[in-house]
C-alpha atoms as a PDB file:
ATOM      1  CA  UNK A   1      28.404  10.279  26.948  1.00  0.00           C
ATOM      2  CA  UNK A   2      28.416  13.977  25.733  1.00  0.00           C
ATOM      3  CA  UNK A   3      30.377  12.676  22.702  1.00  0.00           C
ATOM      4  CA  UNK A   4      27.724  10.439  21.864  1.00  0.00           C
ATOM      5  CA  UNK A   5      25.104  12.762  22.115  1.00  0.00           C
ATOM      6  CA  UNK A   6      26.964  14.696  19.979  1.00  0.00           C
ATOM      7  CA  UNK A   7      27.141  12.543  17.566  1.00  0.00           C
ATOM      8  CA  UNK A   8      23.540  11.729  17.830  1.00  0.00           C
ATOM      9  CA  UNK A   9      22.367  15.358  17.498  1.00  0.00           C
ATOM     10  CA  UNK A  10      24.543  15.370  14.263  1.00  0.00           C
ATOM     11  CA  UNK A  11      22.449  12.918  12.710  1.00  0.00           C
ATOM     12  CA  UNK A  12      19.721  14.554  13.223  1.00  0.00           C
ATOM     13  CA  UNK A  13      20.485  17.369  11.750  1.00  0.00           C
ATOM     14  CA  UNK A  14      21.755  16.046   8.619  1.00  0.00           C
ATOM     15  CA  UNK A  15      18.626  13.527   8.413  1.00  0.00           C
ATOM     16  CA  UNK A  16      16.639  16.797   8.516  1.00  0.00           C
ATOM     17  CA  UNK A  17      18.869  18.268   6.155  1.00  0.00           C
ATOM     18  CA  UNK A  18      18.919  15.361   3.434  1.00  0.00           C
ATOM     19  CA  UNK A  19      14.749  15.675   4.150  1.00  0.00           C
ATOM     20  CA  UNK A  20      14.339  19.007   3.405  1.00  0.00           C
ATOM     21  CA  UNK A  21      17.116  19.906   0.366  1.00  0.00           C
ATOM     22  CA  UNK A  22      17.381  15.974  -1.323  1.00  0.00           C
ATOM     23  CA  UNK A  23      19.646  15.973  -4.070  1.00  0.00           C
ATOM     24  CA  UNK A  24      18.839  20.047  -4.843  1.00  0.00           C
ATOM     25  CA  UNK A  25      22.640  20.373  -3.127  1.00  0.00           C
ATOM     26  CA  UNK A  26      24.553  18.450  -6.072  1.00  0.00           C
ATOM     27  CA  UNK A  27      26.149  15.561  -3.838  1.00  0.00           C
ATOM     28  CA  UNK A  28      27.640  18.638  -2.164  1.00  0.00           C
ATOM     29  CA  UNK A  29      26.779  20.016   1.477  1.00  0.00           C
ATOM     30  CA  UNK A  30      25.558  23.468   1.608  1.00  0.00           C
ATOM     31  CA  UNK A  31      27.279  25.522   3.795  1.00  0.00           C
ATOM     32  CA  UNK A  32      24.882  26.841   6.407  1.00  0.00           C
ATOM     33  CA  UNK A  33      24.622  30.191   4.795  1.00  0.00           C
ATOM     34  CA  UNK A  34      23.474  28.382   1.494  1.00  0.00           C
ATOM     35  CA  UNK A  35      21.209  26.070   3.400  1.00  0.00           C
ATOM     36  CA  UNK A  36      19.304  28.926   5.225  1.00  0.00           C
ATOM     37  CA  UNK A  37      18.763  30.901   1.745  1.00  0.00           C
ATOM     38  CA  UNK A  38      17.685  27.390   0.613  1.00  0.00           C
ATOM     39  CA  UNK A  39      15.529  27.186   3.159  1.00  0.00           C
ATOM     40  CA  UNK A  40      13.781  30.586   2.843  1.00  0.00           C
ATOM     41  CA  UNK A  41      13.397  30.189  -0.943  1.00  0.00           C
ATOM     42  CA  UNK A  42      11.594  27.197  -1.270  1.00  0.00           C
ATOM     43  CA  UNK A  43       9.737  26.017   2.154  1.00  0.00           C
ATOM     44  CA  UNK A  44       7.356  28.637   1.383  1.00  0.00           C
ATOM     45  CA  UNK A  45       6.568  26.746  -1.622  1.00  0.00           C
ATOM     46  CA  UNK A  46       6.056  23.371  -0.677  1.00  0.00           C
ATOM     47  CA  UNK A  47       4.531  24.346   2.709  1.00  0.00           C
ATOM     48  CA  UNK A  48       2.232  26.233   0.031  1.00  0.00           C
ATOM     49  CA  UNK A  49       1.860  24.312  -3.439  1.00  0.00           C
ATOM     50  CA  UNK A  50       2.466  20.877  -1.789  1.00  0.00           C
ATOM     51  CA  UNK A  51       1.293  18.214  -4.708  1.00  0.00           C
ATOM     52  CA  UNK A  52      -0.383  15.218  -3.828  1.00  0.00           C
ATOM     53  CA  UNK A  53       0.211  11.750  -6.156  1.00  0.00           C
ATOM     54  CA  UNK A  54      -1.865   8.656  -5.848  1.00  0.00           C
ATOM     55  CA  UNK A  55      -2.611   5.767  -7.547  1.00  0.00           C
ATOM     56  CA  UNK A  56      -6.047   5.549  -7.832  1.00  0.00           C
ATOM     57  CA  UNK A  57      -8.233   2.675  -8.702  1.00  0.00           C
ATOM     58  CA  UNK A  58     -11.890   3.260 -10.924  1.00  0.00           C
ATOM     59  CA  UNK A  59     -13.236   3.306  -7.560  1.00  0.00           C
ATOM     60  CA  UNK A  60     -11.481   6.167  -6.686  1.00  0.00           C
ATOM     61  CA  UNK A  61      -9.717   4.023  -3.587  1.00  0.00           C
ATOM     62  CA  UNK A  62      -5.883   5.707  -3.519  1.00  0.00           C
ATOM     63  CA  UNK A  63      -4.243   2.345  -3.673  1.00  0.00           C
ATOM     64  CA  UNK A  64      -0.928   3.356  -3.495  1.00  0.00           C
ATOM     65  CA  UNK A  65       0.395   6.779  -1.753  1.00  0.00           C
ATOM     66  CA  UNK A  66       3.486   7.905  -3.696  1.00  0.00           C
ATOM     67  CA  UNK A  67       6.189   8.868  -1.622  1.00  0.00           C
ATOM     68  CA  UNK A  68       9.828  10.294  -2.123  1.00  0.00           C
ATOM     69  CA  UNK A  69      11.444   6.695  -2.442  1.00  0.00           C
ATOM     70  CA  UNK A  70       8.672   5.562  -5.349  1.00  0.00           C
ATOM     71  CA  UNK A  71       9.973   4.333  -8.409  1.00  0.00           C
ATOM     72  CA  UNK A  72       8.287   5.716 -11.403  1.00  0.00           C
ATOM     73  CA  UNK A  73       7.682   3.754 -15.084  1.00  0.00           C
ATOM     74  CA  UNK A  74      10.882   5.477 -16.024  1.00  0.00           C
ATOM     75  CA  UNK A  75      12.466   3.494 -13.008  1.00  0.00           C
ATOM     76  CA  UNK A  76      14.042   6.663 -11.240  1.00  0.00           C
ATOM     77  CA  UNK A  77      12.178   7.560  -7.769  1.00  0.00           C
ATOM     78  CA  UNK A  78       9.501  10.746  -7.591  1.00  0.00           C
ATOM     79  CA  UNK A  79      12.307  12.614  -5.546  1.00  0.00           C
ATOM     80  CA  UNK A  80      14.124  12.519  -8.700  1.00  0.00           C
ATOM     81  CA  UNK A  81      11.229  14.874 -10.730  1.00  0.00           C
ATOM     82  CA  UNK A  82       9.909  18.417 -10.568  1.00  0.00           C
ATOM     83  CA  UNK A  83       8.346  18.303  -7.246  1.00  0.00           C
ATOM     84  CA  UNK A  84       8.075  22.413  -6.067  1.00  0.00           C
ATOM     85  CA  UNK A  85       6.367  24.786  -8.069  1.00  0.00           C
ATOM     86  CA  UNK A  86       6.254  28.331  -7.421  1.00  0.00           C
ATOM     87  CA  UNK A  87       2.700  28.439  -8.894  1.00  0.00           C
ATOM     88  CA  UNK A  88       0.758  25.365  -9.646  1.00  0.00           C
ATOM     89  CA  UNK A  89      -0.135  24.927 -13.401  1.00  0.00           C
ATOM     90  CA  UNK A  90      -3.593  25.491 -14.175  1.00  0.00           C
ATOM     91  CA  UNK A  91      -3.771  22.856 -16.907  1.00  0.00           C
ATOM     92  CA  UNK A  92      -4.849  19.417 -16.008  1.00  0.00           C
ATOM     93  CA  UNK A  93      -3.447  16.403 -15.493  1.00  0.00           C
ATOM     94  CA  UNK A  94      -0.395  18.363 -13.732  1.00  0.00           C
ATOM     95  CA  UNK A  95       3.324  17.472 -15.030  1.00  0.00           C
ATOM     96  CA  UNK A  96       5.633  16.253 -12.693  1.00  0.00           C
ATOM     97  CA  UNK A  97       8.689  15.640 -15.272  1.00  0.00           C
ATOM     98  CA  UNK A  98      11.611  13.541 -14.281  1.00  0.00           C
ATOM     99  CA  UNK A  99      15.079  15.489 -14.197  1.00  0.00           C
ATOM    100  CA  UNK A 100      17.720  12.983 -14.290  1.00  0.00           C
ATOM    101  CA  UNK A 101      19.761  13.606 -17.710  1.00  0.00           C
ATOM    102  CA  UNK A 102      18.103  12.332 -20.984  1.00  0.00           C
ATOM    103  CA  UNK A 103      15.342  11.003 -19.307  1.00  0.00           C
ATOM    104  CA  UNK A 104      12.201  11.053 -21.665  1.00  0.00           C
ATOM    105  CA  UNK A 105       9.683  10.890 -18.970  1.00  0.00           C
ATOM    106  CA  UNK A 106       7.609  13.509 -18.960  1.00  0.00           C
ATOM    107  CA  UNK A 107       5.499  13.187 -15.980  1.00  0.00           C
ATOM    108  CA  UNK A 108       5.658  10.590 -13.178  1.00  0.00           C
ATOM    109  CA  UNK A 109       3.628   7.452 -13.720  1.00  0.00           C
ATOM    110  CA  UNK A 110       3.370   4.693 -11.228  1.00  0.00           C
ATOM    111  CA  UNK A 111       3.623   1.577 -12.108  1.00  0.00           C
ATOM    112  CA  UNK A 112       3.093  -1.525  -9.090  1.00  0.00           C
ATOM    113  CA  UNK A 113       5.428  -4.400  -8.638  1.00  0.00           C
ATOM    114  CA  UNK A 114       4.950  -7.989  -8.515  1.00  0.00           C
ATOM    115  CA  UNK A 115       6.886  -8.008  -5.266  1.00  0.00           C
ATOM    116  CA  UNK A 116      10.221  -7.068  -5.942  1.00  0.00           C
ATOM    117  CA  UNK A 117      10.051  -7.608  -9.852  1.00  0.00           C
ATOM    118  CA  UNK A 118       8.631  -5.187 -12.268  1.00  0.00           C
ATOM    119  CA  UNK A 119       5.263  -6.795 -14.367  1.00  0.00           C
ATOM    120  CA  UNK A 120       4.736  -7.268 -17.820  1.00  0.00           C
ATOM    121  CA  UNK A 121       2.888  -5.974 -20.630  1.00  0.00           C
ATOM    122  CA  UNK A 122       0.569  -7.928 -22.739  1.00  0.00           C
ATOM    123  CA  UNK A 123       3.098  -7.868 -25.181  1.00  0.00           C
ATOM    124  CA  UNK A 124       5.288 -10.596 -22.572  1.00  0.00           C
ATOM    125  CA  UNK A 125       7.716  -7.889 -21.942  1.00  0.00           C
ATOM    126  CA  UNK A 126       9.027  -6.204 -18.591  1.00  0.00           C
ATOM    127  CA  UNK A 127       7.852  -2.722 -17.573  1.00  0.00           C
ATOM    128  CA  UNK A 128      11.244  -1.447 -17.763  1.00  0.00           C
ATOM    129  CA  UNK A 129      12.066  -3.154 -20.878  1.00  0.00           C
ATOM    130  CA  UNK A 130       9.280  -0.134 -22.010  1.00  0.00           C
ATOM    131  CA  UNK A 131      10.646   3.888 -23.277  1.00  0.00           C
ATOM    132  CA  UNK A 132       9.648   5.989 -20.819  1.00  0.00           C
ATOM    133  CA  UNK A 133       8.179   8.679 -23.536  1.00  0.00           C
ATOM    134  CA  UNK A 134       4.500   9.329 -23.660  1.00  0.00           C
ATOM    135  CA  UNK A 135       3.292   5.769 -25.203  1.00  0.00           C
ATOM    136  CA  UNK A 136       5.203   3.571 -23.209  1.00  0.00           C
ATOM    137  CA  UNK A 137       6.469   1.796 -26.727  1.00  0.00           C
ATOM    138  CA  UNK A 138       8.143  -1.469 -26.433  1.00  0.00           C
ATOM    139  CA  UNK A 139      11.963  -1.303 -26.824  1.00  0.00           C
ATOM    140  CA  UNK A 140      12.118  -5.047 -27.171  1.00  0.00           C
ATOM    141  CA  UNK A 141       9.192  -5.893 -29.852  1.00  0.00           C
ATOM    142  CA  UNK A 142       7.638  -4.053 -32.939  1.00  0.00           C
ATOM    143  CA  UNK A 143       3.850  -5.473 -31.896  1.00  0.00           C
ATOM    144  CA  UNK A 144       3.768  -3.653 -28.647  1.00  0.00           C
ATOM    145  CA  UNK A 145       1.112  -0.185 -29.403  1.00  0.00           C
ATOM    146  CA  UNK A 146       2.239   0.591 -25.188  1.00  0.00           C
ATOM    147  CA  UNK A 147       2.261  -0.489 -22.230  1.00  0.00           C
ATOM    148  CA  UNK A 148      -0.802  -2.166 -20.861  1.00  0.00           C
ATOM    149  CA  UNK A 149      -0.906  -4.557 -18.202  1.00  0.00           C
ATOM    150  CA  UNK A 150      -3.433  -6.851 -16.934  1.00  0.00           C
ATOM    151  CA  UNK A 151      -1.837  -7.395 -13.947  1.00  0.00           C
ATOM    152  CA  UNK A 152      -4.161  -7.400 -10.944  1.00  0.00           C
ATOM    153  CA  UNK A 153      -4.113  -4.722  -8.014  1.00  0.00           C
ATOM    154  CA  UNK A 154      -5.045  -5.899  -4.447  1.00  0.00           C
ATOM    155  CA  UNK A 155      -8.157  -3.834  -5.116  1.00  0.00           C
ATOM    156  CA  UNK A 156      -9.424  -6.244  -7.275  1.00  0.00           C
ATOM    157  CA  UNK A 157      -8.763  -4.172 -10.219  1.00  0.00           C
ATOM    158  CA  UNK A 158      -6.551  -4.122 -13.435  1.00  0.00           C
ATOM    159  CA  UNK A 159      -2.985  -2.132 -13.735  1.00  0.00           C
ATOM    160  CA  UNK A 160      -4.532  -0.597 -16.613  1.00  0.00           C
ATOM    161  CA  UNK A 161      -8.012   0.762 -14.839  1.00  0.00           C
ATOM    162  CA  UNK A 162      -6.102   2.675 -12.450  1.00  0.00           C
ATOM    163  CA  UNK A 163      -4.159   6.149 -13.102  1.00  0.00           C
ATOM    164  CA  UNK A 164      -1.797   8.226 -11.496  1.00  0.00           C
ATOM    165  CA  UNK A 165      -3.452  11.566  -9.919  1.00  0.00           C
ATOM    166  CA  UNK A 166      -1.269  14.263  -9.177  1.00  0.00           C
ATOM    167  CA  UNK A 167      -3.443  17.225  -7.267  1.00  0.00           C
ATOM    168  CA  UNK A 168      -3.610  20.119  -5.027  1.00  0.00           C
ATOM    169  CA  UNK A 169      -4.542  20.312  -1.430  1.00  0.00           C
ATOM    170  CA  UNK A 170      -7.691  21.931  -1.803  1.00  0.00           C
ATOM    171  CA  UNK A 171      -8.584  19.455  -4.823  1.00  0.00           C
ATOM    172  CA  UNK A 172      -8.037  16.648  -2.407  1.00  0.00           C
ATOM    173  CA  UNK A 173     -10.388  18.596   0.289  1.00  0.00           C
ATOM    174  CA  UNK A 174     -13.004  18.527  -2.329  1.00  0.00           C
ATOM    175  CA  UNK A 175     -12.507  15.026  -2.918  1.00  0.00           C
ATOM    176  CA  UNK A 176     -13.173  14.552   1.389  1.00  0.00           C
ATOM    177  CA  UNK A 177      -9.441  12.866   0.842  1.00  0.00           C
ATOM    178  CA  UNK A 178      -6.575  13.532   3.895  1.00  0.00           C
ATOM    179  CA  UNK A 179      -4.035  16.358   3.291  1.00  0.00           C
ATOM    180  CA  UNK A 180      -2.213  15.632   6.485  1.00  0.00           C
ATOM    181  CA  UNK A 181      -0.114  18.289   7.843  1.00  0.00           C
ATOM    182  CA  UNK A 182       2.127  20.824   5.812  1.00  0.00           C
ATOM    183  CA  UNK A 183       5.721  20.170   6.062  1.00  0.00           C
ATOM    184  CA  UNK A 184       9.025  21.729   4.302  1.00  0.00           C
ATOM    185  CA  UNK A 185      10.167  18.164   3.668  1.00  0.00           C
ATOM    186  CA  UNK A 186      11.011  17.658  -0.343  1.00  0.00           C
ATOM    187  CA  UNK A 187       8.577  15.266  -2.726  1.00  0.00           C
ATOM    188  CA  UNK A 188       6.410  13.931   0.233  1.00  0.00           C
ATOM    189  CA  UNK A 189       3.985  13.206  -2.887  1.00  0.00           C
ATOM    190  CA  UNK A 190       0.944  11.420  -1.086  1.00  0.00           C
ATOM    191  CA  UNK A 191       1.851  10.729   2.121  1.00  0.00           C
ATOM    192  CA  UNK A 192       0.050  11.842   5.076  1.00  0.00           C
ATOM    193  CA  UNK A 193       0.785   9.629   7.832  1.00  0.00           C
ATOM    194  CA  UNK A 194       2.505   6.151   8.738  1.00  0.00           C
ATOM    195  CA  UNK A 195      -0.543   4.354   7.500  1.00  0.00           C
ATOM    196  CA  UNK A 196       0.105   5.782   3.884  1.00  0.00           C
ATOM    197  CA  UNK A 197       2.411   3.193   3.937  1.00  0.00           C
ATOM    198  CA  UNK A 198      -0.135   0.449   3.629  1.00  0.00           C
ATOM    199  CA  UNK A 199      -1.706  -0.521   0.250  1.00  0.00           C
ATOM    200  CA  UNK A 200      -4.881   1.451   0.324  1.00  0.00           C
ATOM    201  CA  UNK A 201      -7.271  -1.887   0.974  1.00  0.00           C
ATOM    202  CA  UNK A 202      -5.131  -2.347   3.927  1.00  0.00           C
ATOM    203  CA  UNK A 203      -5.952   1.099   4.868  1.00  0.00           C
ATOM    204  CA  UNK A 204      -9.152   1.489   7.754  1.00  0.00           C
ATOM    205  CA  UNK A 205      -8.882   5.094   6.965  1.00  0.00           C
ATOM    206  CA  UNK A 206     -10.288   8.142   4.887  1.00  0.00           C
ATOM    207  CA  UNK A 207      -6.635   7.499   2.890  1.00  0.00           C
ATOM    208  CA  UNK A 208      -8.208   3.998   1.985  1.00  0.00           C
ATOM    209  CA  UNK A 209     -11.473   2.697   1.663  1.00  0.00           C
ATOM    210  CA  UNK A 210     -12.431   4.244   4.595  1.00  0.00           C
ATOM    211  CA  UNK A 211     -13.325   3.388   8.110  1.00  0.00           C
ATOM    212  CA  UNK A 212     -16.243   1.409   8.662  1.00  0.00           C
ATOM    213  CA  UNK A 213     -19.258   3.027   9.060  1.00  0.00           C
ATOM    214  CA  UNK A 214     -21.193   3.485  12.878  1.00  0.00           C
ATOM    215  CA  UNK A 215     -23.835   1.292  11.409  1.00  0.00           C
ATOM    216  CA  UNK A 216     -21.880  -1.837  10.358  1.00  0.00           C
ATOM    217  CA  UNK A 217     -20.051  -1.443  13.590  1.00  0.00           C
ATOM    218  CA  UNK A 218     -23.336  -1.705  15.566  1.00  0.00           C
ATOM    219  CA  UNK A 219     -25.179  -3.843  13.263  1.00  0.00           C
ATOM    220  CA  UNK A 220     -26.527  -7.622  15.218  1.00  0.00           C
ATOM    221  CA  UNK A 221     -24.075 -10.264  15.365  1.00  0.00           C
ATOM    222  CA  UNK A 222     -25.677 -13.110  12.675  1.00  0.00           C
ATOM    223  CA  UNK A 223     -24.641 -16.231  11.446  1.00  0.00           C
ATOM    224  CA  UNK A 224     -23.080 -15.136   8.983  1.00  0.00           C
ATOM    225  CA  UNK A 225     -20.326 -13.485  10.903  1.00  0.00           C
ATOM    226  CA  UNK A 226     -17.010 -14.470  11.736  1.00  0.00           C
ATOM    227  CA  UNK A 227     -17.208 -17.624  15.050  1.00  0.00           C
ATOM    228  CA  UNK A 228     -15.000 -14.849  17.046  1.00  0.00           C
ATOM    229  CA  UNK A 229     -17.788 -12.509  16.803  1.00  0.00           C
ATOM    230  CA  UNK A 230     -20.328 -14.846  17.775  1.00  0.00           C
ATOM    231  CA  UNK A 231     -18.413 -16.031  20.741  1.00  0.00           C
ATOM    232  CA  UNK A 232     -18.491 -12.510  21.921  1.00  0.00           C
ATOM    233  CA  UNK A 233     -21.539 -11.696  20.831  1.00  0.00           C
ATOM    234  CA  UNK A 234     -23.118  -9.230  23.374  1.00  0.00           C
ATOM    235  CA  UNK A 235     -24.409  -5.546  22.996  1.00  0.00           C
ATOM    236  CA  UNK A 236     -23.481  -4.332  19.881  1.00  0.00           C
ATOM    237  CA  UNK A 237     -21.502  -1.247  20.742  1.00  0.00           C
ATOM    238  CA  UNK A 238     -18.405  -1.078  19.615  1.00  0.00           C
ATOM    239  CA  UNK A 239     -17.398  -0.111  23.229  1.00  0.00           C
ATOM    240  CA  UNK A 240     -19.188  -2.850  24.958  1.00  0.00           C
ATOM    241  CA  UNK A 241     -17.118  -5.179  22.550  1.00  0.00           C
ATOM    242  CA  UNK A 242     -13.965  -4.130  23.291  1.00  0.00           C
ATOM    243  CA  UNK A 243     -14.897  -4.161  26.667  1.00  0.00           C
ATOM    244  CA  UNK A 244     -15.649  -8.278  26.996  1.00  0.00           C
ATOM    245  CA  UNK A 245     -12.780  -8.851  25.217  1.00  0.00           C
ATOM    246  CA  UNK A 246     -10.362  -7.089  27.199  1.00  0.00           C
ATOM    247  CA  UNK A 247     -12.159  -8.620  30.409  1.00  0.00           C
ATOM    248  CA  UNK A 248     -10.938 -12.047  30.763  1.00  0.00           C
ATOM    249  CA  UNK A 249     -13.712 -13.137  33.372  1.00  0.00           C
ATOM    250  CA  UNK A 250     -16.530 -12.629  30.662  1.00  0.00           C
ATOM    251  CA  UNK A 251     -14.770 -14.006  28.148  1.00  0.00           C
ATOM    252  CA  UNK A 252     -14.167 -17.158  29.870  1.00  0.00           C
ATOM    253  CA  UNK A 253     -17.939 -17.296  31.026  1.00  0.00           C
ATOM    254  CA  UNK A 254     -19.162 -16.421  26.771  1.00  0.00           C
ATOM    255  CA  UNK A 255     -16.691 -19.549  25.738  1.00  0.00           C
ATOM    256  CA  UNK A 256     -18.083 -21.559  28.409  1.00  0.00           C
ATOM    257  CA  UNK A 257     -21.485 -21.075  27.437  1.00  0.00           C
ATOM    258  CA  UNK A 258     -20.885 -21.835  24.356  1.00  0.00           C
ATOM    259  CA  UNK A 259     -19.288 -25.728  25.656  1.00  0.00           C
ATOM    260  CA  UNK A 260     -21.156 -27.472  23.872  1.00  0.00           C
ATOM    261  CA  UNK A 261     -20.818 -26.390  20.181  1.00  0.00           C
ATOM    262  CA  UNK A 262     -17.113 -26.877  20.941  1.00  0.00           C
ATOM    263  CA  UNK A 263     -17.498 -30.587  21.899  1.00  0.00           C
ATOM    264  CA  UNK A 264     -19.816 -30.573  18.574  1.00  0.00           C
ATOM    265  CA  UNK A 265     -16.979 -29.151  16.558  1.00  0.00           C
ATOM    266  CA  UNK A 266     -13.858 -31.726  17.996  1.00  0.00           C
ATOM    267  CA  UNK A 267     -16.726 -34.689  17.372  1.00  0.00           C
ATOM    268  CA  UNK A 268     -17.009 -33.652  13.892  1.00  0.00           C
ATOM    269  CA  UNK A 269     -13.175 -33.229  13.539  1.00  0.00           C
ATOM    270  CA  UNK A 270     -12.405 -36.683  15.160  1.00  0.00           C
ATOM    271  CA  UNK A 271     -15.000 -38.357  12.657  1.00  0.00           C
ATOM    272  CA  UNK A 272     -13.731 -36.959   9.496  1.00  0.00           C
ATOM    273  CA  UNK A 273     -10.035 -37.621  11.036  1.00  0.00           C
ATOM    274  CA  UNK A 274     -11.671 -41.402  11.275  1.00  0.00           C
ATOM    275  CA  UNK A 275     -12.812 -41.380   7.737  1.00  0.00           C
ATOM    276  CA  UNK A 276      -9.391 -40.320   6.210  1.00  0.00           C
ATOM    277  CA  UNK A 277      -7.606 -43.085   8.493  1.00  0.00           C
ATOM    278  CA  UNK A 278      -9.899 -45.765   6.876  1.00  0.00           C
ATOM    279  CA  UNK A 279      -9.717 -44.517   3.217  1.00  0.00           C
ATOM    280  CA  UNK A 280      -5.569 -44.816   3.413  1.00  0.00           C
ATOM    281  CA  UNK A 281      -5.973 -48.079   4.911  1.00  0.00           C
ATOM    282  CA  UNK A 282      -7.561 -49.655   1.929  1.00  0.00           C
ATOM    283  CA  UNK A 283      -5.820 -47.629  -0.752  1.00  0.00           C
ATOM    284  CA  UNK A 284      -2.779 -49.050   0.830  1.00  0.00           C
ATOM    285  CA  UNK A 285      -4.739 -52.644   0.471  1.00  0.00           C
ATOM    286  CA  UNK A 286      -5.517 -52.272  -3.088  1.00  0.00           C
ATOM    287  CA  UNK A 287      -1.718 -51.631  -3.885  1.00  0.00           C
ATOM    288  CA  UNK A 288      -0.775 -54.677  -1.893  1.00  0.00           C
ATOM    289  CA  UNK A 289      -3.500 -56.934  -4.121  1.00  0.00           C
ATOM    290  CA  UNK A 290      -2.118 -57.426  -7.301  1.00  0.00           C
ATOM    291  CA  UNK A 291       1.291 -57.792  -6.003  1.00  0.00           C
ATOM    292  CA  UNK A 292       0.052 -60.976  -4.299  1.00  0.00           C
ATOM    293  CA  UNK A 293      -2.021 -62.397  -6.783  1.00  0.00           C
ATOM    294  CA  UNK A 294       1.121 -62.557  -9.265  1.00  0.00           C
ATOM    295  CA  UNK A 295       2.952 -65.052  -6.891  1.00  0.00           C
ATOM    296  CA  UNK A 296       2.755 -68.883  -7.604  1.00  0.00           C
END
C-alpha cells in the first residue's frame, strides 16, 4: 500500500511538473535545482502577463477557448508558441509566434475542425494543405489569394467572420469577460474553468453567451414554450420551479391535471397511425393491379 501511494504521489508531481515547465526542459528532466530556478524565473510572469486567446465570433461570443492542446493553422498546438512574456507588447493584435524549427507562423491562428478533419478553403483545398505565413497561400493551387472558409461555426456564423483575439487580463475585465484564477501552469491560453471546454453556444456562462437573464427566467409560461414547461407551469420563480420538479407528489398531481390533453395527444397519434396503415394498403393494391390484368 505505501508503495502504491508512492507511486501515486510520483505522478503527481511530474503531472505538475510537465504543467508548469512543458517542453521548456528539452525532452530532458530538470534536476530539482534547475526546476526551482525555473520556477522562480518565470511563474512570476505568467501568474503576471497571463495572455488570453479566443476565437471570437462578430458577436463577440468566445466560441472557442484556446487551450495548451489547440492546434493552430500551422497545425502545431499553442503550447508549442511564445506563450510568457516578460512585458506584454504594447502593439496590437499581440504575436504569439510558433517556435518549432522553420515554422513560418508568425502568430497563432485558430482554425475549427469539421470533427476530426481539417475544412477547406474556397479554393477546394484542406486547411493544412495552406503555408502557414501571413496570407495563408495555397501550396496546392495558383488561384488560391488565402485562406478563406465558408465553413459554418455552431454560432451560426462563417469561419471567416470570426478572428483569433489574443489579450490581457485587464483587457478581458473591460470586456466584462472571465479571467478565472491566476495559475503558474504554461499556455493555459483561454481557459478559465471546465466549462471552457464547451463550444461557447454550449456555454450558460459569462465565457459564452451568457447566462440567462432574471427576467427570461421569471417571464409567464405561454404557449409558445416548450410542453415540459407547461406541464410544470406554476409560479414563475426559478426556485419554485425547481422545487415541483424535484417533488414527485406535485408533479404527479400537474401531469394528472393535465389527463386529458394526453388522451387528446395518443387519439391524434392513433389516427394518423390509422391513416398511414390505409395508404400502404392500397399502394400495395395498385402494384398488385397490373400484374393481374396481364394474365389470360
Amino acid at each position: 500500500m505505501e508503495r502504491l501511494r508512492a507511486e501515486a504521489a510520483a505522478l503527481d508531481e511530474y503531472a505538475e511538473y510537465r504543467r508548469i515547465v512543458g517542453d521548456d526542459d528539452g525532452g530532458k528532466i530538470f534536476t530539482p535545482e534547475e526546476y526551482e530556478e525555473y520556477k522562480r524565473k518565470v511563474l512570476p510572469i505568467r501568474l503576471q502577463n497571463r495572455l488570453y486567446v479566443s476565437w471570437r465570433s462578430p458577436t463577440g461570443m468566445d466560441c472557442k477557448l484556446v487551450g495548451p492542446e489547440t492546434l493552430c493553422f500551422c497545425t502545431h498546438r499553442y503550447k508549442q508558441h511564445k506563450t510568457d512574456y516578460e512585458v506584454i507588447p504594447k502593439d496590437r493584435p499581440i504575436c504569439v509566434p510558433c517556435r518549432v524549427s522553420r515554422c513560418q507562423c508568425q502568430s497563432y491562428h485558430y482554425v475549427p475542425l469539421n470533427g476530426t478533419q481539417p475544412i477547406r478553403c474556397r479554393c477546394k483545398h484542406f486547411a493544412d494543405q495552406h503555408s502557414a505565413a501571413p496570407g495563408f497561400s495555397c501550396n496546392s493551387c495558383s488561384k488560391c489569394s488565402g485562406f478563406h472558409s465558408c465553413f459554418t461555426c455552431g454560432c451560426g456564423q462563417p469561419t471567416y467572420a470570426h478572428e483569433t483575439v489574443v489579450e490581457t487580463k485587464q483587457e478581458r475585465l473591460a470586456q466584462g469577460k472571465p479571467v478565472g484564477q491566476d495559475v503558474p501552469y504554461a499556455a493555459m491560453g483561454g481557459l478559465t474553468g471546465f466549462s471552457s471546454l464547451a463550444e461557447g453556444y454550449m456555454r450558460l456562462d459569462d465565457s459564452g453567451i451568457g447566462a440567462p437573464s432574471a427576467e427570461l427566467l421569471e417571464s409567464p409560461v405561454t404557449s409558445m414554450d416548450h410542453p415540459f414547461l407547461k406541464a410544470f407551469e406554476g409560479p414563475s420563480s426559478s426556485a419554485q420551479t425547481i422545487s415541483q420538479i424535484a417533488g414527485c407528489s406535485t408533479a404527479t398531481m400537474q401531469v394528472s391535471h393535465d389527463g386529458r390533453s394526453e388522451e387528446d395527444d395518443m387519439a391524434y397519434f392513433e389516427k394518423r397511425y390509422q391513416e398511414r396503415l390505409k395508404k400502404e394498403k392500397a399502394a400495395k393494391q395498385t402494384e398488385k393491379s397490373p400484374v393481374r390484368s396481364k394474365k389470360p
